[in-house]
PDB file of N, CA and C in Angstrom:
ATOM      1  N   UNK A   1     119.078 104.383  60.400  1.00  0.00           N
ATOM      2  CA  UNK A   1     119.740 105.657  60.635  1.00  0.00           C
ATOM      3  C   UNK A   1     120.632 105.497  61.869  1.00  0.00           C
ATOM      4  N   UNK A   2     122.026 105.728  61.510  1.00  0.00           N
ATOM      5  CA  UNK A   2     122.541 105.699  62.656  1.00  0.00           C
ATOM      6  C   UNK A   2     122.597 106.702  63.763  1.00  0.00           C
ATOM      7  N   UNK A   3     123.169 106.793  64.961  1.00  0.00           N
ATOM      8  CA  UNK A   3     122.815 107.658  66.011  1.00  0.00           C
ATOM      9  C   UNK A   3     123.411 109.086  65.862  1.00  0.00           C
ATOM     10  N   UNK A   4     124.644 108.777  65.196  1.00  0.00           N
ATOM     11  CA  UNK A   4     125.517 109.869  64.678  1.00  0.00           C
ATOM     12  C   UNK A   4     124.398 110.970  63.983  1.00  0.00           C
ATOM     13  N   UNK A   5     123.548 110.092  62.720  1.00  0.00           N
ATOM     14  CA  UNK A   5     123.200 111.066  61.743  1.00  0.00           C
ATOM     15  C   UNK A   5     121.501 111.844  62.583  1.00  0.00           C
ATOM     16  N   UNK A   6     121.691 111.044  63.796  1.00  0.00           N
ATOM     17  CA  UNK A   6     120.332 111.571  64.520  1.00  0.00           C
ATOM     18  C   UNK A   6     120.808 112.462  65.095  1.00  0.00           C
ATOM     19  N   UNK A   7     121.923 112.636  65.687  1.00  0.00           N
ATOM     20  CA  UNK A   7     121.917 113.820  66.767  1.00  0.00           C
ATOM     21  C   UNK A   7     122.576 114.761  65.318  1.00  0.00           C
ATOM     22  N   UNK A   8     122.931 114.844  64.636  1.00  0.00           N
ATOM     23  CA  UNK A   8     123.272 115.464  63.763  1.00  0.00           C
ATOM     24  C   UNK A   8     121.905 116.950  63.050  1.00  0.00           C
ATOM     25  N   UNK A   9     120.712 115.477  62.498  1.00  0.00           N
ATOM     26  CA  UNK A   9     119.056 116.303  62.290  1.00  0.00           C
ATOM     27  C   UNK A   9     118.935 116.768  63.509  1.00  0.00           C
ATOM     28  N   UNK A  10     119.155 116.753  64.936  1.00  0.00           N
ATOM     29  CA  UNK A  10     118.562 117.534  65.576  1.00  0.00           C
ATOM     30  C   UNK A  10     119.222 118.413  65.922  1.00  0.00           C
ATOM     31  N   UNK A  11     120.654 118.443  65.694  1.00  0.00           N
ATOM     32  CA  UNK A  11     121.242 119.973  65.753  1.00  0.00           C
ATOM     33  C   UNK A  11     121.168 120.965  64.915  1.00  0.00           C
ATOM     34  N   UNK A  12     120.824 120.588  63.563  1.00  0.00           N
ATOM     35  CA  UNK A  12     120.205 121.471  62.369  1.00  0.00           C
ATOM     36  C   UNK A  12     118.955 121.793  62.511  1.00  0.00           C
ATOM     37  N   UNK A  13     118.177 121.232  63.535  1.00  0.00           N
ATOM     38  CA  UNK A  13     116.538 121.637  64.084  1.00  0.00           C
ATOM     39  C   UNK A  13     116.791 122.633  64.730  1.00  0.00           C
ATOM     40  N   UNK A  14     117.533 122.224  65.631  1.00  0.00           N
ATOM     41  CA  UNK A  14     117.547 123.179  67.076  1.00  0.00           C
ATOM     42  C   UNK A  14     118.548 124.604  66.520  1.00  0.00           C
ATOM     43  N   UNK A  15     119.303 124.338  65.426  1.00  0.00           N
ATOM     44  CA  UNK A  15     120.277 125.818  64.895  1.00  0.00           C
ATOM     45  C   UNK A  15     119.117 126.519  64.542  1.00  0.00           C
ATOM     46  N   UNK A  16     118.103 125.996  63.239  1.00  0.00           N
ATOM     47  CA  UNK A  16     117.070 126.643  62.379  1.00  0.00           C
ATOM     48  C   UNK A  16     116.053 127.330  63.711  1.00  0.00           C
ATOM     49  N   UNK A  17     115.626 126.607  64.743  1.00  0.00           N
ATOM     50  CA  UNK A  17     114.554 127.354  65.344  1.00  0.00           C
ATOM     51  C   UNK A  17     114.833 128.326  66.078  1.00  0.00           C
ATOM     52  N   UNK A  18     116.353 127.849  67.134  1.00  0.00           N
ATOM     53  CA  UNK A  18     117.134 129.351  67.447  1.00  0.00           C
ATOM     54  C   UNK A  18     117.020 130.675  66.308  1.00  0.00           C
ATOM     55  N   UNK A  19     117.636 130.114  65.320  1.00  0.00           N
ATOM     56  CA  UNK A  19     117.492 131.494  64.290  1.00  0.00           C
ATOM     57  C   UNK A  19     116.329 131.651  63.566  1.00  0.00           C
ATOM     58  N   UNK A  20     114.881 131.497  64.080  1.00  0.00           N
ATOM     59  CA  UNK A  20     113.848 131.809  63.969  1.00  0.00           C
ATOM     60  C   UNK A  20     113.410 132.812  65.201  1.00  0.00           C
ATOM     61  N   UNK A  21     113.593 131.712  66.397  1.00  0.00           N
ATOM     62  CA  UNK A  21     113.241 132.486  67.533  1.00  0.00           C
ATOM     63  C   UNK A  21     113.921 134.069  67.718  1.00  0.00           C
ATOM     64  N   UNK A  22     115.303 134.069  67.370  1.00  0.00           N
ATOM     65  CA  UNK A  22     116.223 135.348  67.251  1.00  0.00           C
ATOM     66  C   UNK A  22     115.742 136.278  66.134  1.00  0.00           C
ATOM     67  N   UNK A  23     115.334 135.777  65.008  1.00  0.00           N
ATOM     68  CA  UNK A  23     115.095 136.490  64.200  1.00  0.00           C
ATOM     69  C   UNK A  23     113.842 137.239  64.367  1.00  0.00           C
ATOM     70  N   UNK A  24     112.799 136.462  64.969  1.00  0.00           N
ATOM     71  CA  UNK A  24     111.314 136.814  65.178  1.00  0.00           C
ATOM     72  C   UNK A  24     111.292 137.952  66.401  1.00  0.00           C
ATOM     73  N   UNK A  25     112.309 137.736  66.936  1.00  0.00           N
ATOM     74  CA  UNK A  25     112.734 138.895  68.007  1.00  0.00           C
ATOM     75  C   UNK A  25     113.011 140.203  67.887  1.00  0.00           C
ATOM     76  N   UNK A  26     114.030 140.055  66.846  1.00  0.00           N
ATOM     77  CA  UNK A  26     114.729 141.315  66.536  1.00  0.00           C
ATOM     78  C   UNK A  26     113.804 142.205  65.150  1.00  0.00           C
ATOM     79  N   UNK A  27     112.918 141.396  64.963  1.00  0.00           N
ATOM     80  CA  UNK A  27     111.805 142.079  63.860  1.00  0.00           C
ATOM     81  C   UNK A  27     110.644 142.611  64.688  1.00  0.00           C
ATOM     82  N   UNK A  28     110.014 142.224  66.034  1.00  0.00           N
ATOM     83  CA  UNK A  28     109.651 142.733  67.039  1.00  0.00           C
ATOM     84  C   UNK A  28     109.895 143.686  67.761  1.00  0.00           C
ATOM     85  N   UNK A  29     111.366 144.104  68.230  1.00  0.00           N
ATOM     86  CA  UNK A  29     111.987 144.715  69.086  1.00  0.00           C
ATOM     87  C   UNK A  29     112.275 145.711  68.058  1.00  0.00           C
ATOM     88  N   UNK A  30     112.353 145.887  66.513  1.00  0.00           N
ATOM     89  CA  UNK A  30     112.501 146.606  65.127  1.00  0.00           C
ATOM     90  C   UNK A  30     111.130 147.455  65.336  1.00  0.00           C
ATOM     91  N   UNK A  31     110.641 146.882  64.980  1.00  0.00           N
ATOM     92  CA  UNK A  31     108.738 146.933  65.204  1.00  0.00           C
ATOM     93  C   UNK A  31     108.622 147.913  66.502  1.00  0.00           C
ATOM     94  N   UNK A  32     108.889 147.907  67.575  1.00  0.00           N
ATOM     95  CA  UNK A  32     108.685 148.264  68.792  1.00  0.00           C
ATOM     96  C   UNK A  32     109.369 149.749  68.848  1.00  0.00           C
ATOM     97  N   UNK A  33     110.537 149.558  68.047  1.00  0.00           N
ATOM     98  CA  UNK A  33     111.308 150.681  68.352  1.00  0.00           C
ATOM     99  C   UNK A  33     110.785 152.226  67.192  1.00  0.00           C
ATOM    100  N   UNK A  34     109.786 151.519  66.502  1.00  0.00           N
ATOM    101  CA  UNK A  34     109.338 152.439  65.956  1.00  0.00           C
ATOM    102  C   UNK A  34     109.758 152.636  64.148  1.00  0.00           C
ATOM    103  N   UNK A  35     110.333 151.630  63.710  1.00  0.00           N
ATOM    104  CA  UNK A  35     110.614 151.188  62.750  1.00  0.00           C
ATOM    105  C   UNK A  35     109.414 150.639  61.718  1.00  0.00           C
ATOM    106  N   UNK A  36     109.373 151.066  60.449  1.00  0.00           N
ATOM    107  CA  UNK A  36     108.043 150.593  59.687  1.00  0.00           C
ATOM    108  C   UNK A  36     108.574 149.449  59.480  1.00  0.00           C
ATOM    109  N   UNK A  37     107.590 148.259  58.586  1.00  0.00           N
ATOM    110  CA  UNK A  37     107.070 147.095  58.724  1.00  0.00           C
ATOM    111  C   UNK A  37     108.144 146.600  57.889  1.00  0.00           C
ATOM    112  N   UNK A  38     108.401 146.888  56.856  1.00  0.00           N
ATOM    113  CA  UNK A  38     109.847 146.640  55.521  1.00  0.00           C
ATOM    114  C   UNK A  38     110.634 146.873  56.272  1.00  0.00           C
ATOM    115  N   UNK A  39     111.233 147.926  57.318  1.00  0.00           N
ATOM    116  CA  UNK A  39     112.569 148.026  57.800  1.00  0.00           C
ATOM    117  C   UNK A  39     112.413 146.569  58.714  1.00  0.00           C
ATOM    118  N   UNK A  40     111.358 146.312  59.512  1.00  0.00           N
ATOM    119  CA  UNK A  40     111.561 145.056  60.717  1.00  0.00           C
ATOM    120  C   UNK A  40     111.766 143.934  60.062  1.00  0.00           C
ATOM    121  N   UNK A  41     110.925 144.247  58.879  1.00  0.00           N
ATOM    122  CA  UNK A  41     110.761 142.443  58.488  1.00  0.00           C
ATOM    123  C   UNK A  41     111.846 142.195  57.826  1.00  0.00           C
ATOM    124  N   UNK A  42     113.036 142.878  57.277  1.00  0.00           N
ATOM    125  CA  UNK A  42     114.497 143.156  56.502  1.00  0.00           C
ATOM    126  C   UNK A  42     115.112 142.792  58.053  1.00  0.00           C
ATOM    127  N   UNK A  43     114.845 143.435  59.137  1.00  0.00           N
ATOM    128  CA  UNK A  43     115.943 143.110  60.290  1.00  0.00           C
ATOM    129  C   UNK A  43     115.640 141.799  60.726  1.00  0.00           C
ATOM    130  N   UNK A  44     114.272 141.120  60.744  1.00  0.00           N
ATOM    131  CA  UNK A  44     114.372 139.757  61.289  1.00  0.00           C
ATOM    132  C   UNK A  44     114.573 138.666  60.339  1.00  0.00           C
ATOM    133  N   UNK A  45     114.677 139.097  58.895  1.00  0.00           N
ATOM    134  CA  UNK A  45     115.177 137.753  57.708  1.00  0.00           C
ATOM    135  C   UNK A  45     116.731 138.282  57.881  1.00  0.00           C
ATOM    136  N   UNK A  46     117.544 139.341  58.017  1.00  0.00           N
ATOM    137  CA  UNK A  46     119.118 139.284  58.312  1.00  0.00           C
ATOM    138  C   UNK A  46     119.095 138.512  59.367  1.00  0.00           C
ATOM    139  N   UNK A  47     118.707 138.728  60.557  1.00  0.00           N
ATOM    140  CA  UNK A  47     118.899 138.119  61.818  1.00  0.00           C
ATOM    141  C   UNK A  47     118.772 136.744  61.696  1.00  0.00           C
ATOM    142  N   UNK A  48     117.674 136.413  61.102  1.00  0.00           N
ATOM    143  CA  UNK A  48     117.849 134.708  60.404  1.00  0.00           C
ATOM    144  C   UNK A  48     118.908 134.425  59.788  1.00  0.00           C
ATOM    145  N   UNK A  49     118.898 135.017  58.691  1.00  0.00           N
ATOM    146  CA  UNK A  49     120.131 134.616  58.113  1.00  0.00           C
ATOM    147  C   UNK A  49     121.436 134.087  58.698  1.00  0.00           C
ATOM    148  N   UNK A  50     121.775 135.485  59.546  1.00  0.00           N
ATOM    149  CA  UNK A  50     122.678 135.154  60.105  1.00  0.00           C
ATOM    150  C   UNK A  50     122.827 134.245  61.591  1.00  0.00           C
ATOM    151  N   UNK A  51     122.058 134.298  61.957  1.00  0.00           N
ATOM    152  CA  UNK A  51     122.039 133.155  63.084  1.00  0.00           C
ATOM    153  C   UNK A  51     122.094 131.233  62.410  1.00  0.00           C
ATOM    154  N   UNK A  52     120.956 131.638  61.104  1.00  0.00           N
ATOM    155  CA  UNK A  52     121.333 130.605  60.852  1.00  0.00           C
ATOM    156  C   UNK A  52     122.214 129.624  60.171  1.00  0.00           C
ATOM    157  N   UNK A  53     123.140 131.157  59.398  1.00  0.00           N
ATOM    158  CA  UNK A  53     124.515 130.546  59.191  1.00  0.00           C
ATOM    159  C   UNK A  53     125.533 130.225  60.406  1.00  0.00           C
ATOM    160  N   UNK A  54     125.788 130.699  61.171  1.00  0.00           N
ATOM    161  CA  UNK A  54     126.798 130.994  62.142  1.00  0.00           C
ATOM    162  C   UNK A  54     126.530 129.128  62.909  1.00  0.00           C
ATOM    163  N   UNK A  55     125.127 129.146  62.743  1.00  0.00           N
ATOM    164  CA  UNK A  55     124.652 128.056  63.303  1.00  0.00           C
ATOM    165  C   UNK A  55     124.974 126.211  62.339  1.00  0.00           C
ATOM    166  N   UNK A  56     124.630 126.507  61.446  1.00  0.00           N
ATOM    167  CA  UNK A  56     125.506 125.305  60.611  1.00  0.00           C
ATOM    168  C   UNK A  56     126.759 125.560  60.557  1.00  0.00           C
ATOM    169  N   UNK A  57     127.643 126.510  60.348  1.00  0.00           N
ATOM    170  CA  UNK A  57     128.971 126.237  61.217  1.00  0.00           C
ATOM    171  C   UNK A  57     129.176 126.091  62.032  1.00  0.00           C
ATOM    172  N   UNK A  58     128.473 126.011  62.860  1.00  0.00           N
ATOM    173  CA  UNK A  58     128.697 125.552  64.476  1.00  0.00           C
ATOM    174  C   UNK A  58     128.611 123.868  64.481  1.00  0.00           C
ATOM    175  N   UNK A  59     127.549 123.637  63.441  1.00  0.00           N
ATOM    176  CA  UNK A  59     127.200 122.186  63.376  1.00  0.00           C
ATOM    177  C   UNK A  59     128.193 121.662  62.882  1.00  0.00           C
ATOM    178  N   UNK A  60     128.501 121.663  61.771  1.00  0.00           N
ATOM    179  CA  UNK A  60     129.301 121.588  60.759  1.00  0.00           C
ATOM    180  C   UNK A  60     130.871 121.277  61.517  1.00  0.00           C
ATOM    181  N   UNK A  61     131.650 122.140  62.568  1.00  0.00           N
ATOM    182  CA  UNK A  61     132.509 122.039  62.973  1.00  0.00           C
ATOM    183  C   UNK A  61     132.622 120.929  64.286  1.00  0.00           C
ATOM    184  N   UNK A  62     131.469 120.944  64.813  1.00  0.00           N
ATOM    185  CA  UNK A  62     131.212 119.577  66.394  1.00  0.00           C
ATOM    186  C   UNK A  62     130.678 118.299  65.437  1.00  0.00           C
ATOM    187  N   UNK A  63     130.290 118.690  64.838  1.00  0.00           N
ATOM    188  CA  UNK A  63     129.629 117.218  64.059  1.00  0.00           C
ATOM    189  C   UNK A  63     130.244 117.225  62.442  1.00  0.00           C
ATOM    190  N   UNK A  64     131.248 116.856  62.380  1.00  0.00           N
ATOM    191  CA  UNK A  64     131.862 116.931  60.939  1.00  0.00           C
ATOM    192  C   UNK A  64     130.949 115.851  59.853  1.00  0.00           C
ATOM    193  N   UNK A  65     130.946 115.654  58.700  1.00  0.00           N
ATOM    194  CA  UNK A  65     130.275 114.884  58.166  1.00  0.00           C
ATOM    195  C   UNK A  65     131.381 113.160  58.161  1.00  0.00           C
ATOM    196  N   UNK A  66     130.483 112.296  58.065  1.00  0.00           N
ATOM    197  CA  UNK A  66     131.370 111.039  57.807  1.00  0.00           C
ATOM    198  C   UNK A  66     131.800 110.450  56.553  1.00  0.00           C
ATOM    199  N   UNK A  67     133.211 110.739  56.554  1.00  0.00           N
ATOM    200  CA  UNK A  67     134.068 110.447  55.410  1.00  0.00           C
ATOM    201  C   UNK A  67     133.950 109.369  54.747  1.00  0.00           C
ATOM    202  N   UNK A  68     133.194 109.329  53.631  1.00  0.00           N
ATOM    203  CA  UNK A  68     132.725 107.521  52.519  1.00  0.00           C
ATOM    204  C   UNK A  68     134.063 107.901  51.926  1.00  0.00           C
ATOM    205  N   UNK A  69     134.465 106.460  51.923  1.00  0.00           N
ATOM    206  CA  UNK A  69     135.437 106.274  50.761  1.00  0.00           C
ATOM    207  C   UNK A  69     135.403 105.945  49.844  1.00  0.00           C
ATOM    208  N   UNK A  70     136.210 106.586  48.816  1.00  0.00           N
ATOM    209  CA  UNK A  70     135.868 106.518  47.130  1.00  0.00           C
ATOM    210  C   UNK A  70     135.848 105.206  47.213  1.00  0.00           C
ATOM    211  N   UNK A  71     135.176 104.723  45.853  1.00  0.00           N
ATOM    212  CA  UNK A  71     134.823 103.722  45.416  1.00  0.00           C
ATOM    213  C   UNK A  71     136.153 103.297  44.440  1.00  0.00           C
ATOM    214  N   UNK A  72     136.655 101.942  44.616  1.00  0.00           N
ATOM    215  CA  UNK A  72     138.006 101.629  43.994  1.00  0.00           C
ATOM    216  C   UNK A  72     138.035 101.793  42.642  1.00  0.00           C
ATOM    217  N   UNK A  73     138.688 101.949  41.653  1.00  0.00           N
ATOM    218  CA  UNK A  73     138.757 102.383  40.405  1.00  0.00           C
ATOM    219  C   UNK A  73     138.895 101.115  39.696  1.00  0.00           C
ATOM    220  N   UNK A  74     138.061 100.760  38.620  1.00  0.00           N
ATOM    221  CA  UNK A  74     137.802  99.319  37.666  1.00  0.00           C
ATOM    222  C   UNK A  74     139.469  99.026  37.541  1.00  0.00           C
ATOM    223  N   UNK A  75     139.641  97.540  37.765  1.00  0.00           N
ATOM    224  CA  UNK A  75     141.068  97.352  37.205  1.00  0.00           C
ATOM    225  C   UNK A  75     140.987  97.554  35.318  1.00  0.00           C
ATOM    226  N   UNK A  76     142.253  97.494  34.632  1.00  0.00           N
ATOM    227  CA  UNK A  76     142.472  97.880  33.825  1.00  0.00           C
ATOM    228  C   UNK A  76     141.739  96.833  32.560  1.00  0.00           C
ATOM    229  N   UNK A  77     141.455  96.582  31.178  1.00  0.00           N
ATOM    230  CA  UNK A  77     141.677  96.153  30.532  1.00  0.00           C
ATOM    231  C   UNK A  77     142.238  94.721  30.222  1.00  0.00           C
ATOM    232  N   UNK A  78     142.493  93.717  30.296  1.00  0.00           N
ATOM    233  CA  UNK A  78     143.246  93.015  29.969  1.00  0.00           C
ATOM    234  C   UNK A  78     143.859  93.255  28.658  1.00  0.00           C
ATOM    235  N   UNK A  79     145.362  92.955  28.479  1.00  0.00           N
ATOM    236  CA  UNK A  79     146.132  93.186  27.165  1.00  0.00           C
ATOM    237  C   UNK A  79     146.034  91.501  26.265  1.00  0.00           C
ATOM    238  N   UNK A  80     145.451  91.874  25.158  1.00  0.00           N
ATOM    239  CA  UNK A  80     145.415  90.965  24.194  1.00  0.00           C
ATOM    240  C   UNK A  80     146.882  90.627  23.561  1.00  0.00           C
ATOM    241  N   UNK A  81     147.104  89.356  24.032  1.00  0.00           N
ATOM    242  CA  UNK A  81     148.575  88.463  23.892  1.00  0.00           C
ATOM    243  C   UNK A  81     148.677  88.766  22.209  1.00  0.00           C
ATOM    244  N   UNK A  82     147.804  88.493  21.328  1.00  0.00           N
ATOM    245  CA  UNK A  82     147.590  88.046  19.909  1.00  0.00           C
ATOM    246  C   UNK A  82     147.920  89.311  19.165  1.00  0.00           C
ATOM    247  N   UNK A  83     148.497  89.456  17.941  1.00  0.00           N
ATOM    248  CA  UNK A  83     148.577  90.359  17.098  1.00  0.00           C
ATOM    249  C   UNK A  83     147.664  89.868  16.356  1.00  0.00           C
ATOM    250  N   UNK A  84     146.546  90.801  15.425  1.00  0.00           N
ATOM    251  CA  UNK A  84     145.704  91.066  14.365  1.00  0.00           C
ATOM    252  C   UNK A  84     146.319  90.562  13.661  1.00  0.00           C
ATOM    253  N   UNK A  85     145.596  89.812  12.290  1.00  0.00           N
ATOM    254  CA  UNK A  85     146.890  89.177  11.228  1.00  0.00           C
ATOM    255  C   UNK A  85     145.935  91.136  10.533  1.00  0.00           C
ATOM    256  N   UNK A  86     146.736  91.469   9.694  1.00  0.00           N
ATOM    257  CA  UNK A  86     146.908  92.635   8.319  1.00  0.00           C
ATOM    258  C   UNK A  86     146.584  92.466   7.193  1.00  0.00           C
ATOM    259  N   UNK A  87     145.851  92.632   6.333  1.00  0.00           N
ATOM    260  CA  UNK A  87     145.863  92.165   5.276  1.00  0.00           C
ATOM    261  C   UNK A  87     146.278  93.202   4.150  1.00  0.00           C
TER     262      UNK A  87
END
């Protein structure tokens, strides 16, 4: 594994647990404010959500993926010099 694709897994660690930690927050602070249990637990899976999209675009844009290049295309056929005899 190269070093690239390491710091790469650990920025998709560290996006996912931010938008756990944020999310687990705002379903708490939901919770707190006097909100029943379906309204919090709806505000801390959005809050995931969205943290943890915002967050692979974040990755996504500092750490672009590494460009493989297509694989060369079979050369052609060889053309048969000979005509078929017909009968």
């Amino acid at each position: 594994m190269s070093s690239r694709q390491a710091v790469r897994i650990i920025a998709v660690v560290i996006a996912v647990l931010l938008a756990v930690v944020i999310g687990l927050g705002a379903g708490i602070v939901t919770a707190a404010l006097g909100a029943t249990a379906l309204v919090a637990v709806g505000t801390g899976g959005g809050a995931f959500i969205a943290i943890a999209t915002l967050g692979m675009i974040i990755v996504t844009y500092l750490l672009p993926p590494v460009q493989v290049p297509a694989p060369a295309a079979p050369p052609p056929p060889p053309q048969s010099q000979g005509t078929t005899a017909s009968s």
